[in-house]
N, C-alpha and C. Protein backbone atom coordinates (compact mmCIF):
# COMPACT_ATOMS: atom_id res chain seq x y z
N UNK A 1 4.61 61.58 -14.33
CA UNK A 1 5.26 60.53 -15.09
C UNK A 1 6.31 59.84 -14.22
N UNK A 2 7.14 60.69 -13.59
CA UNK A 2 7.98 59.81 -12.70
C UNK A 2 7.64 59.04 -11.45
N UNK A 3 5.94 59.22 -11.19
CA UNK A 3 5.47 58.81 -10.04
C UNK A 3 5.61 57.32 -10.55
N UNK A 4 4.96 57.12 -12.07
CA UNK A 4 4.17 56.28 -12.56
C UNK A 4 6.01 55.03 -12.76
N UNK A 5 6.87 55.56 -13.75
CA UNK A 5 7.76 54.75 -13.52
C UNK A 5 8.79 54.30 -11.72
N UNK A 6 8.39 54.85 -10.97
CA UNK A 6 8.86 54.46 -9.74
C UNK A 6 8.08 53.27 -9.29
N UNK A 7 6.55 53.59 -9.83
CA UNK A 7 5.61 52.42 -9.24
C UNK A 7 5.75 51.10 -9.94
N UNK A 8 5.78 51.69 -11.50
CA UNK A 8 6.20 50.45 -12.21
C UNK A 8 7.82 49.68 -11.95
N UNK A 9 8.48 50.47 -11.37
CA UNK A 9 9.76 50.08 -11.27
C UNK A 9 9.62 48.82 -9.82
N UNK A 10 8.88 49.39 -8.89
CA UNK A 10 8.44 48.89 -7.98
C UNK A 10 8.18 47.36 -8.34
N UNK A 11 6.53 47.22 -9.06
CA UNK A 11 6.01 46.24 -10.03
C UNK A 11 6.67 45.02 -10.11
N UNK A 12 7.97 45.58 -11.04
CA UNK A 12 8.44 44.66 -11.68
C UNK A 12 9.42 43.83 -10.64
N UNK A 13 10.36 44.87 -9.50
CA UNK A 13 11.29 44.22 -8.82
C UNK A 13 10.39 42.94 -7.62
N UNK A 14 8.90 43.21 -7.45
CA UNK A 14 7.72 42.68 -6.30
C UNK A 14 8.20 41.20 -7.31
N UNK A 15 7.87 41.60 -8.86
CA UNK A 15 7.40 40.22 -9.68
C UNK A 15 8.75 39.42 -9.19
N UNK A 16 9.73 40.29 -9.59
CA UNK A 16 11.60 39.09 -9.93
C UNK A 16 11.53 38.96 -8.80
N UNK A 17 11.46 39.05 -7.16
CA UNK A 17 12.10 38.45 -6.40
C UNK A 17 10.70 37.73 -5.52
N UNK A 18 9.60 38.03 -6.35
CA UNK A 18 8.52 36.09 -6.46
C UNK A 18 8.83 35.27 -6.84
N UNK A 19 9.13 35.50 -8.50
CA UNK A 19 10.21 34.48 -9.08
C UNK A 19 11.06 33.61 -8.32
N UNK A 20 12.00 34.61 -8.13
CA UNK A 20 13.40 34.21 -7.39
C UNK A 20 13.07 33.19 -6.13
N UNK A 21 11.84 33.42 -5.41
CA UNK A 21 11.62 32.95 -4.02
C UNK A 21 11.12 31.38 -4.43
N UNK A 22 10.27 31.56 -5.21
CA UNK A 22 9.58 30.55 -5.89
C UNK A 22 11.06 29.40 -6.59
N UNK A 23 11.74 29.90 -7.14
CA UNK A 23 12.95 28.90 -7.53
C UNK A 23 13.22 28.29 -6.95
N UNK A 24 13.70 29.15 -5.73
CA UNK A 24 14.61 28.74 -4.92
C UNK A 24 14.57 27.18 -4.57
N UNK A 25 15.65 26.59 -4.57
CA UNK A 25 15.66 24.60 -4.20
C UNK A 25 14.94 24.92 -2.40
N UNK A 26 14.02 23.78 -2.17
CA UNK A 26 13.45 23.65 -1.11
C UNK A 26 13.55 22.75 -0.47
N UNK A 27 14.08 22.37 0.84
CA UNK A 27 14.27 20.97 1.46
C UNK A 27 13.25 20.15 0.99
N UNK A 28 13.51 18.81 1.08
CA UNK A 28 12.61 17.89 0.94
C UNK A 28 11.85 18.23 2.74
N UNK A 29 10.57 17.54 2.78
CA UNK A 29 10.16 17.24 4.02
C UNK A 29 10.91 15.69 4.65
N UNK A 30 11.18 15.67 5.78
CA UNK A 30 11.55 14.26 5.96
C UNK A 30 10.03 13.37 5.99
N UNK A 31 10.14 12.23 5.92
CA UNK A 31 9.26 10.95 5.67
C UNK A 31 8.51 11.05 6.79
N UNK A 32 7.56 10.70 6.79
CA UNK A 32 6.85 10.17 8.10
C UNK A 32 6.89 8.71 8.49
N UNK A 33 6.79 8.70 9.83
CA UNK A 33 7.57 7.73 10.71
C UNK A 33 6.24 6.75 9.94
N UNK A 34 6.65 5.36 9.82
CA UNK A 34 6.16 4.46 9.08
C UNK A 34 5.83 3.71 10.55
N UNK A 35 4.89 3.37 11.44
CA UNK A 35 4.80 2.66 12.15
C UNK A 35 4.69 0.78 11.61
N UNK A 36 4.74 0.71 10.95
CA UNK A 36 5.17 -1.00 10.90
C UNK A 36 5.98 -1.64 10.05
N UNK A 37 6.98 -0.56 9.75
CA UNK A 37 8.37 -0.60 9.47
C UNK A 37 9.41 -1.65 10.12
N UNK A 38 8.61 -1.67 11.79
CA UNK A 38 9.83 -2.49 12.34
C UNK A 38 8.69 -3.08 13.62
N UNK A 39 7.71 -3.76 13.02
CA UNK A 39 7.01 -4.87 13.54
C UNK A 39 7.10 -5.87 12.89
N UNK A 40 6.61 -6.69 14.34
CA UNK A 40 6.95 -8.25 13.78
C UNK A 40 5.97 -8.53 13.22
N UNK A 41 5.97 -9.25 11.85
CA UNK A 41 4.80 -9.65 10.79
C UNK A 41 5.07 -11.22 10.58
N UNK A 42 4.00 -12.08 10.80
CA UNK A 42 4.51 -13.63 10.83
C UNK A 42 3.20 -13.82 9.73
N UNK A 43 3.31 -14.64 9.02
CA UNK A 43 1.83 -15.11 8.39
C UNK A 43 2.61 -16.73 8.12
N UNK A 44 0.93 -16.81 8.57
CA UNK A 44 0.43 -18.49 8.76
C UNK A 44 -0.28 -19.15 7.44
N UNK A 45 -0.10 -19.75 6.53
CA UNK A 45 -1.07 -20.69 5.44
C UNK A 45 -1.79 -21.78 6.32
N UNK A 46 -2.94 -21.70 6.01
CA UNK A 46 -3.74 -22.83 6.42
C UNK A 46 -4.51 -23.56 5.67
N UNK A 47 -5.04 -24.46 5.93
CA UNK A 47 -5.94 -25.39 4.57
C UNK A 47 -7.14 -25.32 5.55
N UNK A 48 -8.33 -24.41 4.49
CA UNK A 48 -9.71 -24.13 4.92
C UNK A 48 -10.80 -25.48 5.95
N UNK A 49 -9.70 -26.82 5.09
CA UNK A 49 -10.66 -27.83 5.58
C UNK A 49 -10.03 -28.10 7.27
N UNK A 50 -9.02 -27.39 8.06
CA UNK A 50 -8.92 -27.19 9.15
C UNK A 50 -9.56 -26.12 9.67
N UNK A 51 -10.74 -25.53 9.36
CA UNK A 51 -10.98 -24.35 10.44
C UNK A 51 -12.39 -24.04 9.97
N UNK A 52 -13.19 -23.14 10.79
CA UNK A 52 -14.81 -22.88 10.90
C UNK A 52 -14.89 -22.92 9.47
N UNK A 53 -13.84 -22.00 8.47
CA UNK A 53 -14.34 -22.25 7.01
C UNK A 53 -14.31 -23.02 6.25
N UNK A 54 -14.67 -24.18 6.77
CA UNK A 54 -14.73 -25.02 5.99
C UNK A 54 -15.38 -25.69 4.87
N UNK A 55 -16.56 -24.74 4.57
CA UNK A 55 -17.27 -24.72 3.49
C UNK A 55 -16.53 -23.98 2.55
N UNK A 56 -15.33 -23.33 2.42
CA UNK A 56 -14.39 -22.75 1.47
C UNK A 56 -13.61 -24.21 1.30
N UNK A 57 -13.12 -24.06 0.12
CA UNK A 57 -12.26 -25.20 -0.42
C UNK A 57 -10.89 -24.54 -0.73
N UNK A 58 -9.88 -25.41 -0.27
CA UNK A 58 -8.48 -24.63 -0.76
C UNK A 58 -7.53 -23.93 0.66
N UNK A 59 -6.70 -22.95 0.11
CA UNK A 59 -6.46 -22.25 1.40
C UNK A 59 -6.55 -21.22 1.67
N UNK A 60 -5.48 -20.83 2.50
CA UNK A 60 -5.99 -19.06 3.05
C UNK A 60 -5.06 -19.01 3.96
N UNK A 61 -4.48 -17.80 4.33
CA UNK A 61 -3.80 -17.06 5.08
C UNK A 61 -3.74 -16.44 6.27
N UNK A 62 -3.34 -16.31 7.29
CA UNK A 62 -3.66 -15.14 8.56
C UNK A 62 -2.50 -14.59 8.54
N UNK A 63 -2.30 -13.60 8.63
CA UNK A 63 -1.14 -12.68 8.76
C UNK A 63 -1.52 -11.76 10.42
N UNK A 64 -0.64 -12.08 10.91
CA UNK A 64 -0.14 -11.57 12.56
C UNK A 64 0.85 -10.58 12.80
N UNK A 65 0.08 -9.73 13.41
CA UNK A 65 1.15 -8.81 13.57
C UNK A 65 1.16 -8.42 15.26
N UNK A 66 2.92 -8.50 15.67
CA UNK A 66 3.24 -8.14 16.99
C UNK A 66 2.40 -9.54 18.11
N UNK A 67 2.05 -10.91 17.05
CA UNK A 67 1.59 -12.23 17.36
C UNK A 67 -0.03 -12.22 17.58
N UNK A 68 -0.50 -10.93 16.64
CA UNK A 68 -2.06 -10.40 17.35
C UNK A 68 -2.96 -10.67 15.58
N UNK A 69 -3.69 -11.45 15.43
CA UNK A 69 -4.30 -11.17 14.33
C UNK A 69 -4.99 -10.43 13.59
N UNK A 70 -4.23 -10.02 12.73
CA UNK A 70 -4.43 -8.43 11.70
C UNK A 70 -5.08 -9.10 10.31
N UNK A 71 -4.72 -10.14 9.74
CA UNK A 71 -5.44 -10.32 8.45
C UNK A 71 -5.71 -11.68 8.86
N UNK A 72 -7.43 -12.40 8.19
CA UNK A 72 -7.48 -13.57 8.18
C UNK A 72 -8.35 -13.54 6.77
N UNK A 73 -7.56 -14.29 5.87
CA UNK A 73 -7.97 -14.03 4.92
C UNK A 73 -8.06 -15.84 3.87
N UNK A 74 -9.39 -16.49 4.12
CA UNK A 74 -9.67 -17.47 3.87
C UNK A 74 -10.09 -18.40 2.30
N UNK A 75 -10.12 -17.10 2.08
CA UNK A 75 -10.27 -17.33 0.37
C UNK A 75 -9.85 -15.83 -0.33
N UNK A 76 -9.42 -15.57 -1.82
CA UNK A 76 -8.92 -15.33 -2.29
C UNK A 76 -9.92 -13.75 -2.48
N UNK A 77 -8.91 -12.88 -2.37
CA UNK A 77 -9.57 -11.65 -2.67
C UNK A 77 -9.52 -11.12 -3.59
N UNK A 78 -10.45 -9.85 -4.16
CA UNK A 78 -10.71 -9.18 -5.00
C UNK A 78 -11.38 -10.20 -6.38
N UNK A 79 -11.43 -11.30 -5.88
CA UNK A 79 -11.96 -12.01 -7.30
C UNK A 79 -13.74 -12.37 -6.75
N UNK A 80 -14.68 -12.65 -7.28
CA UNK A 80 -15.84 -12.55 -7.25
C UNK A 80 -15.53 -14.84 -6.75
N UNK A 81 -17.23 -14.68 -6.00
CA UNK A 81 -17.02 -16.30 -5.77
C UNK A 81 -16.33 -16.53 -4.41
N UNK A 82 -16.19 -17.53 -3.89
CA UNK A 82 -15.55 -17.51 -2.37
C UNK A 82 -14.78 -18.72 -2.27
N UNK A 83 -13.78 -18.74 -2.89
CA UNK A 83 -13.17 -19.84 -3.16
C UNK A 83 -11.56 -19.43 -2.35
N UNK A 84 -11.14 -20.90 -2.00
CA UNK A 84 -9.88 -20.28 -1.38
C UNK A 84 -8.85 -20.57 -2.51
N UNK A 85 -7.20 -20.57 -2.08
CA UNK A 85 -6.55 -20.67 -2.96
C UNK A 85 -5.94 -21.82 -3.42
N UNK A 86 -5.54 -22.46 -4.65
CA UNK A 86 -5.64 -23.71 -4.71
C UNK A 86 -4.38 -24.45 -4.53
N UNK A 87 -3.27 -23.67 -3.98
CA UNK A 87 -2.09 -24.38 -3.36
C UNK A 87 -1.81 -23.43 -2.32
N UNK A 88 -0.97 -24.10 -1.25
CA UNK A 88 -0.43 -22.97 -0.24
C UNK A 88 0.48 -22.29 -0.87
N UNK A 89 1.15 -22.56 -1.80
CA UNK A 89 2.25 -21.64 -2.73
C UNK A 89 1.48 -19.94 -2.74
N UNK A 90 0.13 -20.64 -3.52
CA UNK A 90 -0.54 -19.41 -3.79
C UNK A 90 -0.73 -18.69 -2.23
N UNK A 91 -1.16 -19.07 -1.72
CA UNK A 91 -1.72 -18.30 -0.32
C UNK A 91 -0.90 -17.85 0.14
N UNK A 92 0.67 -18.13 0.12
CA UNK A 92 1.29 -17.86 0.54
C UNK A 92 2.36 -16.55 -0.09
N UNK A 93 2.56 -16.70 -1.65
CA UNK A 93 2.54 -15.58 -2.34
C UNK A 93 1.74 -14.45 -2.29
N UNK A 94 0.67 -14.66 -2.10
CA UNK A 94 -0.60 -13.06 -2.09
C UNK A 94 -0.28 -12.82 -0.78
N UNK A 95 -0.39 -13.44 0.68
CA UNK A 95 0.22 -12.69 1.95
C UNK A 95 1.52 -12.44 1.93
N UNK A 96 2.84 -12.50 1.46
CA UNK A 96 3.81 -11.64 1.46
C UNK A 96 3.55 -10.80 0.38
N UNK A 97 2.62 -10.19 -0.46
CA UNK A 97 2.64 -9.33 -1.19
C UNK A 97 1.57 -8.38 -0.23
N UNK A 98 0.80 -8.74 0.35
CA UNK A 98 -0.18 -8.28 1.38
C UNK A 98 0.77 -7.27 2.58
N UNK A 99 2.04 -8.59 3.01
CA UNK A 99 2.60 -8.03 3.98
C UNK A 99 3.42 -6.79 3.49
N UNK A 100 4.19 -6.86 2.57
CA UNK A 100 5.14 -5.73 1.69
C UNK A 100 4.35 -4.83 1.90
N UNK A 101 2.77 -4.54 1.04
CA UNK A 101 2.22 -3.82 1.20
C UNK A 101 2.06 -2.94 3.11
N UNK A 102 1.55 -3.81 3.67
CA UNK A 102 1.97 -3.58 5.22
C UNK A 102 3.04 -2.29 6.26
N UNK A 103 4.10 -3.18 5.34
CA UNK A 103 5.44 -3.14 5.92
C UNK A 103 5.94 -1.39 4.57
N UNK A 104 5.16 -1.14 3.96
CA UNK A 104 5.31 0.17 3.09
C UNK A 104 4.31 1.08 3.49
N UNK A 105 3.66 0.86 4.46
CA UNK A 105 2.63 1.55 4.95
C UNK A 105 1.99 1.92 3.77
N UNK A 106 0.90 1.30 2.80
CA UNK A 106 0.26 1.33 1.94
C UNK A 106 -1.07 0.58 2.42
N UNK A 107 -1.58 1.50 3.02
CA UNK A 107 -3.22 1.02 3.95
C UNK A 107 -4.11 1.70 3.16
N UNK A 108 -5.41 0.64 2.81
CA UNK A 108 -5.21 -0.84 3.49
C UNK A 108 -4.90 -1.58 2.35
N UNK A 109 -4.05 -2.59 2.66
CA UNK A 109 -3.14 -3.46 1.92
C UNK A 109 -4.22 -4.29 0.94
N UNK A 110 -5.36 -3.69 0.25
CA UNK A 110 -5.97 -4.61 -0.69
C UNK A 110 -5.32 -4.71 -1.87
N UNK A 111 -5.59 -5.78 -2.07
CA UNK A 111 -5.30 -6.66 -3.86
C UNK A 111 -6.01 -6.44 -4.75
N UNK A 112 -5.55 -6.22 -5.92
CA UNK A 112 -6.56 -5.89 -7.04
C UNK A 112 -6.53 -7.16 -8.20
N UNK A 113 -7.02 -7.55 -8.64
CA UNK A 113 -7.31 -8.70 -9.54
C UNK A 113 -6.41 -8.69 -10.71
N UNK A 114 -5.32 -7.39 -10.82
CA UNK A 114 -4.18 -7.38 -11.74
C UNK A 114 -3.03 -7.87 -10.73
N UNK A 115 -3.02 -7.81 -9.67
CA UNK A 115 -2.01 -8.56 -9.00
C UNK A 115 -1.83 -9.31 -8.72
N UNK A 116 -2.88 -10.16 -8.73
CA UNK A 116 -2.94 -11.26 -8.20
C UNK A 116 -2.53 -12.36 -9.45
N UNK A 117 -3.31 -11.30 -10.50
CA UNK A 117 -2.96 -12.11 -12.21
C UNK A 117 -1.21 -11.77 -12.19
N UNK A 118 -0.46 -10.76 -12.18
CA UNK A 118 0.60 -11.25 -12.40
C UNK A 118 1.29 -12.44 -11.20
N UNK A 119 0.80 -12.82 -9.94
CA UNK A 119 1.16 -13.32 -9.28
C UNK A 119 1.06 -14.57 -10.22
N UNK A 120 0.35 -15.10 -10.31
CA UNK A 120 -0.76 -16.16 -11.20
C UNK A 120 -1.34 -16.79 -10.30
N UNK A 121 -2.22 -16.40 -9.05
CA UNK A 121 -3.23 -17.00 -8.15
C UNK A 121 -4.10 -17.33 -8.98
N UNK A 122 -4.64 -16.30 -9.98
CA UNK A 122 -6.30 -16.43 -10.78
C UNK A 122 -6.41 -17.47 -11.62
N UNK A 123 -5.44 -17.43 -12.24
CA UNK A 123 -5.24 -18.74 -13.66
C UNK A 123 -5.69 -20.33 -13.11
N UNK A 124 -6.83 -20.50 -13.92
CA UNK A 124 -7.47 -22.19 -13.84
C UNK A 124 -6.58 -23.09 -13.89
């Protein structure tokens, strides 16, 4: 009998100081280094009827990074159809939301057709 409560005594102190370990507050990890945190990001609006796409109507965007082209984006994404955007306002709103994305290291920086609706790119 006294083997049996030594073992159980055992038992229980293994369980409380799992517990205890398990509580315990734990550093955060630090962040990982965000590489384009602190690159240079320039974006350009263009009107489609200047460039090879010119069978797109409207505009479109290139976004440059470190002066090297990273996005060229000529008509409007995530929406079905190949249409560009119908002011540079717009084109130019969806690439700084493109770039944010970027610049938060949130790869790859696609748009979803609810963002673009609260932007109001989509609206006729």
């Amino acid at each position: 009998m006294t083997h049996y409560i030594k073992s159980n005594k055992t038992f229980i102190l293994s369980i409380m100081i799992t517990l205890f370990i398990s509580c315990v507050e734990k550093k955060p990890q630090p962040a990982q280094d965000n590489p384009y945190e602190n690159k240079q990001i320039d974006v350009k609006v263009f009107s489609n009827d200047t460039t090879a796409d010119s069978a797109i109507k409207g505009f479109g965007y290139n976004i440059y990074m470190q002066q090297t082209l990273y996005v060229h984006q000529p008509n409007i994404p995530a929406v079905s159809g190949n249409r560009g955007f119908k002011s540079e306002a717009d084109a130019e709103k969806t690439a700084m939301l493109t770039v944010y994305k970027i610049r938060n290291n949130i790869m790859p920086p696609s748009l979803s057709v609810k963002e673009l609706d609260s932007l109001g790119v989509t609206k006729e």
